[in-house]
Protein backbone atom coordinates (compact mmCIF):
# COMPACT_ATOMS: atom_id res chain seq x y z
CA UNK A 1 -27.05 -2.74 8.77
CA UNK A 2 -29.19 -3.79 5.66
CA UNK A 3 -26.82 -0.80 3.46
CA UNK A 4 -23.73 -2.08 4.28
CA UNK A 5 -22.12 -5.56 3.08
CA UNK A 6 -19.27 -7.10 5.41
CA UNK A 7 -16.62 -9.43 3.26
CA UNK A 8 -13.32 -11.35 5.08
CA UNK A 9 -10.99 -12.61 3.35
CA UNK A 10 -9.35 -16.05 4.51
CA UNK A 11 -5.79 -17.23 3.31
CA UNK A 12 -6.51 -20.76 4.79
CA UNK A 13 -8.29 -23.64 2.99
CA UNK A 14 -11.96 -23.95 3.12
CA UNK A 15 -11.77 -26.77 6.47
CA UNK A 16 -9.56 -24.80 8.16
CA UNK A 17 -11.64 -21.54 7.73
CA UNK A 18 -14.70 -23.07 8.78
CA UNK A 19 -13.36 -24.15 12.32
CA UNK A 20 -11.66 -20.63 12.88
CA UNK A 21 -15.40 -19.52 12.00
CA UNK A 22 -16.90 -21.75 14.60
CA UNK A 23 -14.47 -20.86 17.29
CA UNK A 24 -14.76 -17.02 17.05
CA UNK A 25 -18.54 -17.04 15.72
CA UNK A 26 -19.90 -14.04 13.16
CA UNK A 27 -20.06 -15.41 10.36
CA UNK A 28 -23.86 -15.40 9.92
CA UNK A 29 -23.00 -11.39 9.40
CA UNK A 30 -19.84 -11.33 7.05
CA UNK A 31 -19.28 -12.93 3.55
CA UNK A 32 -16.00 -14.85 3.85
CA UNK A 33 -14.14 -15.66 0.89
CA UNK A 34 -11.66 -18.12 0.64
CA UNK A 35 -8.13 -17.28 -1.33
CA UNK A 36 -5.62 -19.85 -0.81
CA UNK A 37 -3.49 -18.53 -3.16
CA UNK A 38 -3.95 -15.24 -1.71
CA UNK A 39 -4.07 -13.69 -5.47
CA UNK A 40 -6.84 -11.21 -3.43
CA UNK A 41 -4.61 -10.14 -0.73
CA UNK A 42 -1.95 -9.36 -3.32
CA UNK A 43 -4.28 -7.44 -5.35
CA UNK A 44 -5.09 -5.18 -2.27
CA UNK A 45 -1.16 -4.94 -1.98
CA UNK A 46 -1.04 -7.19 1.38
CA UNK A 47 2.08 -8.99 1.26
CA UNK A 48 3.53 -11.37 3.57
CA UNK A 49 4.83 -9.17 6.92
CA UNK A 50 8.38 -8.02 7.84
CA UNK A 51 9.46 -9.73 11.18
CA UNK A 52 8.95 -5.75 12.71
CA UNK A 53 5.50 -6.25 11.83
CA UNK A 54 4.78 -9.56 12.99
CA UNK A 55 7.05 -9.69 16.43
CA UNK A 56 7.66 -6.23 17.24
CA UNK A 57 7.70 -5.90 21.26
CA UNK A 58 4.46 -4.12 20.86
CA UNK A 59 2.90 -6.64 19.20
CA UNK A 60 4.00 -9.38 21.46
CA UNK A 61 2.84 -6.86 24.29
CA UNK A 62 -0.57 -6.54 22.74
CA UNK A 63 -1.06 -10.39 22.27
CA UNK A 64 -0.16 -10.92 26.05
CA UNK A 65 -2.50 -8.31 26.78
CA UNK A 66 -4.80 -9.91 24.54
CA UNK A 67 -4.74 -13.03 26.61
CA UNK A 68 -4.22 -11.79 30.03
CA UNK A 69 -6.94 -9.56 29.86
CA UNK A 70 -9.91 -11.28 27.62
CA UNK A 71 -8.80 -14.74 27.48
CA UNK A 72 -7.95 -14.67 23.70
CA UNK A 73 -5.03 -16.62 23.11
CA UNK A 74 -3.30 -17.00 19.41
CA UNK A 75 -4.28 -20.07 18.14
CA UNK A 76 -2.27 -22.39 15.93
CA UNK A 77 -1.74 -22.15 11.96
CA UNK A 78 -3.83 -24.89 10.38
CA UNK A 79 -3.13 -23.74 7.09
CA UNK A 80 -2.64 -20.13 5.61
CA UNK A 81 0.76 -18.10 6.34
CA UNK A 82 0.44 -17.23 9.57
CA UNK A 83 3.25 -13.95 7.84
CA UNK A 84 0.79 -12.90 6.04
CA UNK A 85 -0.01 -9.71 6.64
CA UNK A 86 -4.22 -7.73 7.33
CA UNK A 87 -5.91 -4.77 5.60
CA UNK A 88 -9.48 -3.73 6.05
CA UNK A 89 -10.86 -1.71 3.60
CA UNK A 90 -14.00 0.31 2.99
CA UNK A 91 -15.22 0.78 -0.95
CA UNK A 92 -18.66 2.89 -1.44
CA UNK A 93 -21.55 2.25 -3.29
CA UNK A 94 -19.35 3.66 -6.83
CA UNK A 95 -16.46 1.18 -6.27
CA UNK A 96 -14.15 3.70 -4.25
CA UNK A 97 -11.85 2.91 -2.10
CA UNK A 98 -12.93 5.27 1.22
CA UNK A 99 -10.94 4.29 4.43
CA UNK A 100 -8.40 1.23 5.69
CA UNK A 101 -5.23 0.13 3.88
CA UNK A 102 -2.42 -2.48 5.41
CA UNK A 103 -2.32 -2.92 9.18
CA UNK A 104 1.01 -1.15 10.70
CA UNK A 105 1.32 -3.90 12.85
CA UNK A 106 -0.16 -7.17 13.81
CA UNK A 107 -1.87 -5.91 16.92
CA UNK A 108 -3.87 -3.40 15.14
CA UNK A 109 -7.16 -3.12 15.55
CA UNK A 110 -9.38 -1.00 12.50
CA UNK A 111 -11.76 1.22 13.82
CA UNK A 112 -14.83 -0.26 11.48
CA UNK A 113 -17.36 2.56 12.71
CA UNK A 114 -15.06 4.92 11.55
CA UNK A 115 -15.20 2.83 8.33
CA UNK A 116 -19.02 3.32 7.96
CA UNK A 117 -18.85 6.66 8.62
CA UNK A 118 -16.37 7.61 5.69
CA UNK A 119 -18.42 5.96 3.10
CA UNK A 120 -21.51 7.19 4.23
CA UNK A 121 -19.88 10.86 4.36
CA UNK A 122 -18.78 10.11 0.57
CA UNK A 123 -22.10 8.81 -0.95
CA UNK A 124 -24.92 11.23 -2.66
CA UNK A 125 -27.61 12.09 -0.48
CA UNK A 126 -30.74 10.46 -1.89
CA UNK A 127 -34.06 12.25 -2.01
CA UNK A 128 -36.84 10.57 0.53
């Protein structure tokens, strides 16, 4: 969609970043960033994960599940914190924050159509 810019945020370095992009592909559609220090994830108050969070039986269920059923198995940390925990976030065209926040668990999955349509709800309606 030409109206809508995609951004990801790495914790890893730069090398390790660009092989996770090669492996899972879409980057040609996303901006990534890179933030080591993860100064960007604290800003968006993204902290690193309780151990509920990051091994919770449902999470460990929804990883197997993960693998079992699509063939997507965790791979190892090259760098990063592999606590660290995921937000996604949708800001409109005015700099407001419209949908997402912090993940309630590792295995969640954002709805990012849902995403588009609550900023696109929230902007002005432009005259043709």
């Amino acid at each position: 969609m030409p109206d809508i810019h995609f951004i990801a945020v790495s914790h890893s370095d730069q090398a390790s970043t660009e092989t996770w992009l090669a492996a899972v592909g879409g980057s040609d559609q996303v901006q990534i960033i890179v933030d080591v220090e993860r100064e960007l994830f604290g800003l968006w108050g993204l902290q690193v994960s309780t151990f509920s969070h990051f091994l919770s039986p449902a999470g460990l269920w929804a990883v197997y599940r993960l693998g079992n059923d699509e063939g997507i198995w965790n791979r190892p940390t090259q760098s990063g914190n592999r606590w660290q925990t995921s937000g996604s976030f949708a800001v409109d065209s005015q700099g407001i924050v419209r949908w997402g926040g912090a993940m309630k668990s590792a295995s969640e999955i954002p709805d990012f159509q849902d995403a588009i349509e609550q900023v696109k709800a929230a902007e002005p309606m432009t005259e043709s």
